[in-house]
C-alpha atoms as a PDB file:
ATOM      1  CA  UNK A   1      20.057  -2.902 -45.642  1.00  0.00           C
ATOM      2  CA  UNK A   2      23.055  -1.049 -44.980  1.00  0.00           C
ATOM      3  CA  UNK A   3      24.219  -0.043 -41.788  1.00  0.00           C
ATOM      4  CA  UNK A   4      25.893   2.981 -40.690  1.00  0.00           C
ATOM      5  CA  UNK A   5      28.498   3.908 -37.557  1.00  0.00           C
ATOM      6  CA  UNK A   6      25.763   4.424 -34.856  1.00  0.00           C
ATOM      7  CA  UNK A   7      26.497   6.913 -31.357  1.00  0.00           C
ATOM      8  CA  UNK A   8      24.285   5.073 -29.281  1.00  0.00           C
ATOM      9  CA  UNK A   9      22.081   6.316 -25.909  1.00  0.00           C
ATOM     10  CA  UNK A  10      24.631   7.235 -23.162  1.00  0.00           C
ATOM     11  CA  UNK A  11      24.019   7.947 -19.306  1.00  0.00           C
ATOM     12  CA  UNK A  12      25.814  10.467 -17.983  1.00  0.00           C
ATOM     13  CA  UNK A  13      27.218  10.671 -14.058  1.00  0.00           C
ATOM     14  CA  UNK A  14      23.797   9.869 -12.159  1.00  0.00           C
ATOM     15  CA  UNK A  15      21.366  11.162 -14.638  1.00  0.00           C
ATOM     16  CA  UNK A  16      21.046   9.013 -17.834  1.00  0.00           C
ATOM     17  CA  UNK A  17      20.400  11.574 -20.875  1.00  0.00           C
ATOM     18  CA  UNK A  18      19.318  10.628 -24.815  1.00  0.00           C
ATOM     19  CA  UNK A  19      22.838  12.081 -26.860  1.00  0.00           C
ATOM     20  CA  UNK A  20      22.315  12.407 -30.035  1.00  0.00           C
ATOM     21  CA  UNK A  21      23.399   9.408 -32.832  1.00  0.00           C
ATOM     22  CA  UNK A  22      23.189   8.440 -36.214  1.00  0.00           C
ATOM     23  CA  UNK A  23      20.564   5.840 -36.606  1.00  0.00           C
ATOM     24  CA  UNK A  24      20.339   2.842 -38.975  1.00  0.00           C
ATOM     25  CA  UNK A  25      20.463   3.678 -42.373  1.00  0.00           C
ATOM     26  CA  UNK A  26      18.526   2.500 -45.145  1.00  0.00           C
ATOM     27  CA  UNK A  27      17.432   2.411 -48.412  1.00  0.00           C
ATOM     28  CA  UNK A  28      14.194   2.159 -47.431  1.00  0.00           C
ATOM     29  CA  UNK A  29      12.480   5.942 -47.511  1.00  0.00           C
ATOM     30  CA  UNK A  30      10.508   5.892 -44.277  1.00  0.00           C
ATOM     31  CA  UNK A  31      14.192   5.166 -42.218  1.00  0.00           C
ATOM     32  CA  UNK A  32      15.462   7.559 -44.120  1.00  0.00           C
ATOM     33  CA  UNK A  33      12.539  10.395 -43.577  1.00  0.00           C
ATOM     34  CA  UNK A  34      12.809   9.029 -39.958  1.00  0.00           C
ATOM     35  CA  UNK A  35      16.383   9.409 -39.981  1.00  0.00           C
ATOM     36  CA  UNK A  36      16.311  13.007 -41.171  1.00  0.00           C
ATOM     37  CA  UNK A  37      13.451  13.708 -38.648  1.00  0.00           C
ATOM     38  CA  UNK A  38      15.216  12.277 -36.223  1.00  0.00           C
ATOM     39  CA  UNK A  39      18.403  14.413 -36.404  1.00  0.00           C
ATOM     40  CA  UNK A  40      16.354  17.902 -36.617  1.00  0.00           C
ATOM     41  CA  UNK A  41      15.028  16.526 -33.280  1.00  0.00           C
ATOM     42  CA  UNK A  42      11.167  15.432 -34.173  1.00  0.00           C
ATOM     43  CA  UNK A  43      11.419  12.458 -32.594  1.00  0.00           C
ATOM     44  CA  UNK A  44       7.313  12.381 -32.489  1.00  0.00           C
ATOM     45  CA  UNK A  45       7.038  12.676 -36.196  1.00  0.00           C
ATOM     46  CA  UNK A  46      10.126  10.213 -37.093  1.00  0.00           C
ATOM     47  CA  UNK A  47       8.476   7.944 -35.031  1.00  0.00           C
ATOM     48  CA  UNK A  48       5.576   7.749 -37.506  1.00  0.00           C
ATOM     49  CA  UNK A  49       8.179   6.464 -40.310  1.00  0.00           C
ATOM     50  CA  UNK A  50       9.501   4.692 -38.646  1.00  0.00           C
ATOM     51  CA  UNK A  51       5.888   3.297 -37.265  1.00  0.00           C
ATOM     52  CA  UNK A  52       5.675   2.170 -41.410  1.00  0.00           C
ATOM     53  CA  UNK A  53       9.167   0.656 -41.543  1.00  0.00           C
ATOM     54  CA  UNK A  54       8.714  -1.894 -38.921  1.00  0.00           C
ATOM     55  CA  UNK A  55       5.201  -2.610 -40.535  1.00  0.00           C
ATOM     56  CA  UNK A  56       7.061  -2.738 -43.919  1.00  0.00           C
ATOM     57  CA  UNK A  57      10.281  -4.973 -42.132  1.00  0.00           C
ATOM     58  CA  UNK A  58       9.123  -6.579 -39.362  1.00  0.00           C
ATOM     59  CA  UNK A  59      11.776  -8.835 -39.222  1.00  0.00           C
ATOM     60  CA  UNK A  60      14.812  -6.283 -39.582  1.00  0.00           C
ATOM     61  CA  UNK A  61      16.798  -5.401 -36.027  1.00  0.00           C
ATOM     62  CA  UNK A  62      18.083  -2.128 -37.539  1.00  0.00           C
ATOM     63  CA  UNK A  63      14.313  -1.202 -37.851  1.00  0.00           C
ATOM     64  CA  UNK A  64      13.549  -2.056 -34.197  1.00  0.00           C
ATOM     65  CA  UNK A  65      16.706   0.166 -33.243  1.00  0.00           C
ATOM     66  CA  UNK A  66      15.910   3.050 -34.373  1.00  0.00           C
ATOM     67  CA  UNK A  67      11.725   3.122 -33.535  1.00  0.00           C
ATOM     68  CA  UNK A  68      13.518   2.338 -30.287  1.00  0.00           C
ATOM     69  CA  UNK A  69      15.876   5.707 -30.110  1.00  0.00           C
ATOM     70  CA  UNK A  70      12.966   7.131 -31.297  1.00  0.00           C
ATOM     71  CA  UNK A  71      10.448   5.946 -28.319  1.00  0.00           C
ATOM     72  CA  UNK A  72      13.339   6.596 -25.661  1.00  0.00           C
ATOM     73  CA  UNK A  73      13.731  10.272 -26.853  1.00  0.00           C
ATOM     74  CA  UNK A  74      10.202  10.648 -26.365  1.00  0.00           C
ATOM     75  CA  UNK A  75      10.760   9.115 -22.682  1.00  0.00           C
ATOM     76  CA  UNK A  76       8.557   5.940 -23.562  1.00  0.00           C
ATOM     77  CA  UNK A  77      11.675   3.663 -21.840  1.00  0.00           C
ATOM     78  CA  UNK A  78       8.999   0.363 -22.021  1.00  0.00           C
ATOM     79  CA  UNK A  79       8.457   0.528 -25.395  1.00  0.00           C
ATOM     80  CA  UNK A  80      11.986   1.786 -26.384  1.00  0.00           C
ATOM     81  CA  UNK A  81      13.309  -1.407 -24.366  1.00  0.00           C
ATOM     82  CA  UNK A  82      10.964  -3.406 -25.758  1.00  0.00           C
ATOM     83  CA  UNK A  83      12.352  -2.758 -29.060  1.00  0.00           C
ATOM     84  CA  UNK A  84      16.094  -2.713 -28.204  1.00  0.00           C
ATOM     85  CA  UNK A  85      15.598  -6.131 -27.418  1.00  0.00           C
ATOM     86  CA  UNK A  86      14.471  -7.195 -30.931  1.00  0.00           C
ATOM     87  CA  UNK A  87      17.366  -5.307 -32.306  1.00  0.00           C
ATOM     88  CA  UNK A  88      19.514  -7.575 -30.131  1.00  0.00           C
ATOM     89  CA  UNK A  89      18.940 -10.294 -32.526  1.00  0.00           C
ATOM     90  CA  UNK A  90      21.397  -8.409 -35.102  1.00  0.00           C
ATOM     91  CA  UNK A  91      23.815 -10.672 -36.651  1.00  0.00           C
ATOM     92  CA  UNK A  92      26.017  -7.956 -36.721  1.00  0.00           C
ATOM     93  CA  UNK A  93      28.201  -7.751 -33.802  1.00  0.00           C
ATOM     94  CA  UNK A  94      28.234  -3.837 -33.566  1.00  0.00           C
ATOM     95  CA  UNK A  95      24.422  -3.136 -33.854  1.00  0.00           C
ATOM     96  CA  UNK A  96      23.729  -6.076 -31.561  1.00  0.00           C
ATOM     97  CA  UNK A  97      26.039  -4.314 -28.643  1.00  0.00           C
ATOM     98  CA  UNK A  98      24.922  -1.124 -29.319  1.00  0.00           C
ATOM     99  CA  UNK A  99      21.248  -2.479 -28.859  1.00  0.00           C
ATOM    100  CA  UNK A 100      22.683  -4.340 -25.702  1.00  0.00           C
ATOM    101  CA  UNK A 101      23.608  -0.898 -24.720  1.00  0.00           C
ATOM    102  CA  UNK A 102      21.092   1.002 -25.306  1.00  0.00           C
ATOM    103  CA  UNK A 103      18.453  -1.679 -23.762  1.00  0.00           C
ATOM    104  CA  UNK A 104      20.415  -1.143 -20.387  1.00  0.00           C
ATOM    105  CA  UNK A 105      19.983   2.566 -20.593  1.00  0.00           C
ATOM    106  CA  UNK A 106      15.911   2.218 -21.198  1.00  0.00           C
ATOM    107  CA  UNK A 107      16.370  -0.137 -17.702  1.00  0.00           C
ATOM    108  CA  UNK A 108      18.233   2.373 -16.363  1.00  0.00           C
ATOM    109  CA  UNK A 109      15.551   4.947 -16.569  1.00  0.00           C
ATOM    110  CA  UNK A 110      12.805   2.461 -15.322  1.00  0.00           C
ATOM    111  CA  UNK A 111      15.353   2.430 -12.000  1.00  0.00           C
ATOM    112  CA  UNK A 112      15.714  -1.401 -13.047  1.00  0.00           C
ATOM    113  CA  UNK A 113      19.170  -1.366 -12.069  1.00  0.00           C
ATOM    114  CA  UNK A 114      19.385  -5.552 -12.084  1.00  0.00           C
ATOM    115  CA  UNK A 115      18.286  -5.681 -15.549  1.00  0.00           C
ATOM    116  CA  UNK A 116      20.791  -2.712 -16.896  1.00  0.00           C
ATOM    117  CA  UNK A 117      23.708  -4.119 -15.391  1.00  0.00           C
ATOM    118  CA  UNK A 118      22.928  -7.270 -17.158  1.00  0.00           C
ATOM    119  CA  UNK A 119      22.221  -5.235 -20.596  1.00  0.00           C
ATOM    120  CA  UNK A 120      25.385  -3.544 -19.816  1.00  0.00           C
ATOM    121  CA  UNK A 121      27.637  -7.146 -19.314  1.00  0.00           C
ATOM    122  CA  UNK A 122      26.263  -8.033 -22.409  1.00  0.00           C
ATOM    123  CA  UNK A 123      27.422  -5.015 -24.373  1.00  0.00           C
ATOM    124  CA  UNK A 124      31.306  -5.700 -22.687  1.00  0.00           C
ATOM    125  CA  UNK A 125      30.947  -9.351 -23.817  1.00  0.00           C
ATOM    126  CA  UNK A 126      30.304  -8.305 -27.655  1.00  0.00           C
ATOM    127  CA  UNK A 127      32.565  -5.335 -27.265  1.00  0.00           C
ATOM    128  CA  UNK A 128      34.973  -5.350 -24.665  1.00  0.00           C
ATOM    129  CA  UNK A 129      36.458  -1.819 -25.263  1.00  0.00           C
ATOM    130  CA  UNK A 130      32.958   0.067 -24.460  1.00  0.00           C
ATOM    131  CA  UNK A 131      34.370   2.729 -22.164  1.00  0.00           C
ATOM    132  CA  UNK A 132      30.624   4.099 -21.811  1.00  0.00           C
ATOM    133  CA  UNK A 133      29.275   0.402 -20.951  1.00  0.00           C
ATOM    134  CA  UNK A 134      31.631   0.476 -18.373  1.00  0.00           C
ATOM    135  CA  UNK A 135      30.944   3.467 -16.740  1.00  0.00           C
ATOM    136  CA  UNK A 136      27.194   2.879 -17.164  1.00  0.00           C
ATOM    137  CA  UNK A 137      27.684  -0.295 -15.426  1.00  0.00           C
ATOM    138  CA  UNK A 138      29.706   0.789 -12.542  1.00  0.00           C
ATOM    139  CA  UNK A 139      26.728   3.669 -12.142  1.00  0.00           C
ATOM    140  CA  UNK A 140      24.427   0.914 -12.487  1.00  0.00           C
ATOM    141  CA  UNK A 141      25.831  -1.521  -9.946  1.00  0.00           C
ATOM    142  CA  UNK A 142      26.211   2.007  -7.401  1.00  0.00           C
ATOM    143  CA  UNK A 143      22.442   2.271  -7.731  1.00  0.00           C
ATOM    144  CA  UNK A 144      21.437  -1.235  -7.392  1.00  0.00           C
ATOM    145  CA  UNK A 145      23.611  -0.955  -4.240  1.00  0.00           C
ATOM    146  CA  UNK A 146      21.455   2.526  -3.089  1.00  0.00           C
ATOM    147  CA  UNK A 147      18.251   1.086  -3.704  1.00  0.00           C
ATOM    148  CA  UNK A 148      18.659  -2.103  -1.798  1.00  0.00           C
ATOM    149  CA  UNK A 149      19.823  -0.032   1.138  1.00  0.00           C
ATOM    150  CA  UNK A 150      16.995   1.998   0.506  1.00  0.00           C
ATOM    151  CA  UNK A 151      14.827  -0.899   0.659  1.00  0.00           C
ATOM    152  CA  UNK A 152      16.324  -2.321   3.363  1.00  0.00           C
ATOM    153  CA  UNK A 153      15.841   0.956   5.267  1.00  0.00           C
ATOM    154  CA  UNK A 154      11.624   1.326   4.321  1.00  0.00           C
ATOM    155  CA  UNK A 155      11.716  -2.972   5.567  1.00  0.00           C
ATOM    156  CA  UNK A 156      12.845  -1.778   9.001  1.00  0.00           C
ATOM    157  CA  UNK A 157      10.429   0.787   9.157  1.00  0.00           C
ATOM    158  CA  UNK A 158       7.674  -1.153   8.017  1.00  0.00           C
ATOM    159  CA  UNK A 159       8.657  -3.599  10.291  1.00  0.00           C
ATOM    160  CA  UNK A 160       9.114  -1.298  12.811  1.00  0.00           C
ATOM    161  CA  UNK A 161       5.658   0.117  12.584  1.00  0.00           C
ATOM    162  CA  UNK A 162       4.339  -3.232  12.158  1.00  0.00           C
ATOM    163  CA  UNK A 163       5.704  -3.911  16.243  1.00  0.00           C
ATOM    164  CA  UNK A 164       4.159  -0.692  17.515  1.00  0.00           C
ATOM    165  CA  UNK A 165       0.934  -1.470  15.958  1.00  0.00           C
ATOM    166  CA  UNK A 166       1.034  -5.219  17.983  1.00  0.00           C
ATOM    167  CA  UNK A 167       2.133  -3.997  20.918  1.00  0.00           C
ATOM    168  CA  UNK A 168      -0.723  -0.973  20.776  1.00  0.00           C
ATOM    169  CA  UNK A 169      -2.947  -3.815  19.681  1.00  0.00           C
ATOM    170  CA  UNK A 170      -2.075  -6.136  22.626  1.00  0.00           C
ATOM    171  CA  UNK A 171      -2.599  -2.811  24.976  1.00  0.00           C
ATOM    172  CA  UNK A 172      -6.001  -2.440  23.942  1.00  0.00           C
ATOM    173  CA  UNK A 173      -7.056  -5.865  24.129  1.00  0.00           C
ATOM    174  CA  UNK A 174      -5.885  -5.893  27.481  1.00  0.00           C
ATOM    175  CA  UNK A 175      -7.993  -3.058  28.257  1.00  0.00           C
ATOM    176  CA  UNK A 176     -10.735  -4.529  26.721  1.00  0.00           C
ATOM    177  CA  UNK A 177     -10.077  -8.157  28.761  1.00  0.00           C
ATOM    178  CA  UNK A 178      -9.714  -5.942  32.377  1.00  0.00           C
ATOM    179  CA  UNK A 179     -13.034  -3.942  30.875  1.00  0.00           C
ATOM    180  CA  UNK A 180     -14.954  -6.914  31.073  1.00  0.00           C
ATOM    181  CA  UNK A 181     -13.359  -8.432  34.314  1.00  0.00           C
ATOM    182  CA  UNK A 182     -14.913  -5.256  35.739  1.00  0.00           C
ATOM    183  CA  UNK A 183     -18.195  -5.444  34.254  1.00  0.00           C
ATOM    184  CA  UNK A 184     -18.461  -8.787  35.189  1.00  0.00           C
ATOM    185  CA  UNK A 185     -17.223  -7.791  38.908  1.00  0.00           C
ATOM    186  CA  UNK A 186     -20.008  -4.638  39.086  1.00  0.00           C
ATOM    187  CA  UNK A 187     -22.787  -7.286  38.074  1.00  0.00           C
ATOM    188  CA  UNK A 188     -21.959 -10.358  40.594  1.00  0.00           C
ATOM    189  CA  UNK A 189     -21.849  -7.295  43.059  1.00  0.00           C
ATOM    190  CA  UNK A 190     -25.675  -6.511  42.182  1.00  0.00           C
ATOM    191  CA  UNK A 191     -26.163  -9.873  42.086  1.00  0.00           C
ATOM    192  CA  UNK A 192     -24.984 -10.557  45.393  1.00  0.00           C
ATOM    193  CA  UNK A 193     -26.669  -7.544  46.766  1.00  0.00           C
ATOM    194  CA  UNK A 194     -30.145  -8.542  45.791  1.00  0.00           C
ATOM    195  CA  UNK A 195     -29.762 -12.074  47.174  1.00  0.00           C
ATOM    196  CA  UNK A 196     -28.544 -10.451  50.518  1.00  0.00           C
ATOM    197  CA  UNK A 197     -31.848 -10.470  53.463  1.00  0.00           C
ATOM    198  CA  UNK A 198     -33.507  -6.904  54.341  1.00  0.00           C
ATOM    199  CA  UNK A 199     -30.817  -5.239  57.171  1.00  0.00           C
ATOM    200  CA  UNK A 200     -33.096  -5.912  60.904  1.00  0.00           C
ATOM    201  CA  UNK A 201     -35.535  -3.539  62.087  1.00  0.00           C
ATOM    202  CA  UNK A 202     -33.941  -1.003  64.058  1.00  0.00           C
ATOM    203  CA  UNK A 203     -35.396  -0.520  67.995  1.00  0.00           C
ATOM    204  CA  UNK A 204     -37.386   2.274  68.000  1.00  0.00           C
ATOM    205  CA  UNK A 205     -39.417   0.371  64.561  1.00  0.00           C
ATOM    206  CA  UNK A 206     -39.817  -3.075  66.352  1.00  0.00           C
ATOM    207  CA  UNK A 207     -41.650  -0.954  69.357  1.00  0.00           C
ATOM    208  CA  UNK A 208     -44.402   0.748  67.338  1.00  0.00           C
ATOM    209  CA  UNK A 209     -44.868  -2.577  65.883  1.00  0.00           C
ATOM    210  CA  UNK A 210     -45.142  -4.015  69.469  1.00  0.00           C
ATOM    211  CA  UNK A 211     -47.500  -0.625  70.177  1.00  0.00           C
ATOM    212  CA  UNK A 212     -50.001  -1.182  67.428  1.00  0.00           C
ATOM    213  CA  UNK A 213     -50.069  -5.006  68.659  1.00  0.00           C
ATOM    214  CA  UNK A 214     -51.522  -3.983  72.159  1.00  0.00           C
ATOM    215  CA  UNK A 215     -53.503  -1.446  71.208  1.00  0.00           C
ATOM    216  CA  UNK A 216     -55.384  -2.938  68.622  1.00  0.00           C
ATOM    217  CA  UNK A 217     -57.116  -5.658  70.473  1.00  0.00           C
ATOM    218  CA  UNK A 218     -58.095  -3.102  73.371  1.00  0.00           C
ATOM    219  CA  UNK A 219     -59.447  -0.924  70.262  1.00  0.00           C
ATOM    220  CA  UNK A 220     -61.370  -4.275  68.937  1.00  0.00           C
ATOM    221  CA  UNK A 221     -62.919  -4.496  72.269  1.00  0.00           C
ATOM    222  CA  UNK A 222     -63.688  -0.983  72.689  1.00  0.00           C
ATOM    223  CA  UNK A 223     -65.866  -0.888  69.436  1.00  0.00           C
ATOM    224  CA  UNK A 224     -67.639  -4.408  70.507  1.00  0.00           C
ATOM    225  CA  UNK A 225     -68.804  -2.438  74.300  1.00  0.00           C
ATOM    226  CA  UNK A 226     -70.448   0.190  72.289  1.00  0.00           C
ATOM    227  CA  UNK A 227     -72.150  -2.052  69.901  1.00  0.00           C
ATOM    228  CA  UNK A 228     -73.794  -3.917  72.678  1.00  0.00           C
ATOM    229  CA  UNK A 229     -74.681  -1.035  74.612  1.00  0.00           C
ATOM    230  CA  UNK A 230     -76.472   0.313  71.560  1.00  0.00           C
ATOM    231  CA  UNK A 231     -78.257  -3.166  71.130  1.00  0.00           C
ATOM    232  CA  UNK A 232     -79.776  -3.187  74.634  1.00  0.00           C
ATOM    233  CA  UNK A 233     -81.289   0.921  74.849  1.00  0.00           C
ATOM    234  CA  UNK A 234     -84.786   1.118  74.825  1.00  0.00           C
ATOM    235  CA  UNK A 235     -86.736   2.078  71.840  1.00  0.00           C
ATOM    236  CA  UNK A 236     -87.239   5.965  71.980  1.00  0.00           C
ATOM    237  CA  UNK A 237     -91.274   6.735  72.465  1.00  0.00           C
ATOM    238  CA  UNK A 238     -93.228   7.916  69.387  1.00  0.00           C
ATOM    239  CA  UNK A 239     -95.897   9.410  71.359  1.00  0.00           C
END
């Protein structure tokens, strides 16, 4: 398989964007129809060749590339990565950066800044004079710095919340613990009070008792007079 000069993915600024390149050439016809597909912008349809040229050469890294540029332009990044990193078992040196390269741009769209800078070191270490893997890299290590601030930030105010959500807790609990020192309290109260003797007759209560005491044997007596009285009167005459 021959390989041609390939313009690999590039990120631009702070917004990574697909340029276009020249993808692996072959000699087999579904790179080539992918190829051609690929450069009229159809990235869905060269994907489908070159769907049958990794089926056909599995085991070829230029193959992987370029299913790869073709998955990225579609904005699959996971699968594009995923086959970047086969075509970074290249023996040659160029294709093997470029897939270096291009691997940290699919990272870089996933916001996987860790993983891109490491792509990117890669690409430096094959080819030292990669102005674009530097300037990816230094975007990529600004980013990685962003987002861990931005972590950082979303920590405090989780942990932040986390304390006012205690401290409410604690408050109601308390409430709840004082709640039932006062229920408690209100019972023992009832308690108490039904324990406690009736309050004394008042005065004018313990005379009418007193009354009713005197006057009810003179009543008793009263009644037995009459009864006797009645006892001893002659029988009335029938005649």
């Amino acid at each position: 398989m021959r390989r041609a000069s390939v313009l690999p993915l590039c990120v631009l600024a702070l917004s990574p964007a697909l340029f276009g390149f020249d993808p692996l050439r072959s000699r087999n016809g579904e790179v080539e129809q992918g190829n051609a597909l690929m450069k009229g912008g159809n990235a869905e349809e060269a994907l489908k060749h070159y769907d049958k040229a990794v089926a056909a050469l599995p085991a070829e890294p230029g193959a992987h590339f370029d299913r790869g540029s073709a998955l990225y332009a579609l904005q699959r990044f996971d699968e594009a990565g995923q086959e970047f990193l086969r075509a970074t078992e290249a023996k040659d040196g160029a294709l093997k950066a470029q897939a270096f390269y291009n691997l940290g741009n699919a990272f870089f769209k996933k916001e996987k800044f860790k993983e891109a800078i490491e792509a990117y070191k890669r690409t430096l270490a094959l080819d030292p004079r990669d102005e674009r893997a530097k300037w990816n890299l230094e975007l990529a290590l600004r980013k990685q710095e962003e987002q861990k601030k931005k972590d950082q930030d979303k920590d405090k105010q989780d942990k932040d919340k986390q304390d006012k959500d205690k401290d409410k807790d604690k408050k109601d609990d308390q409430k709840k613990d004082q709640d039932k020192k006062d229920d408690r309290k209100q019972d023992e109260q009832k308690n108490d009070a039904a324990k406690q003797p009736p309050p004394p007759a008042s005065e004018q209560e313990m005379n009418a008792v007193l009354d009713n005491l005197e006057r009810s044997p003179k009543d008793l007596e009263k009644e037995r007079a009459r009864l006797r009285a009645v006892r001893r009167r002659p029988p009335a005459r029938d005649w």
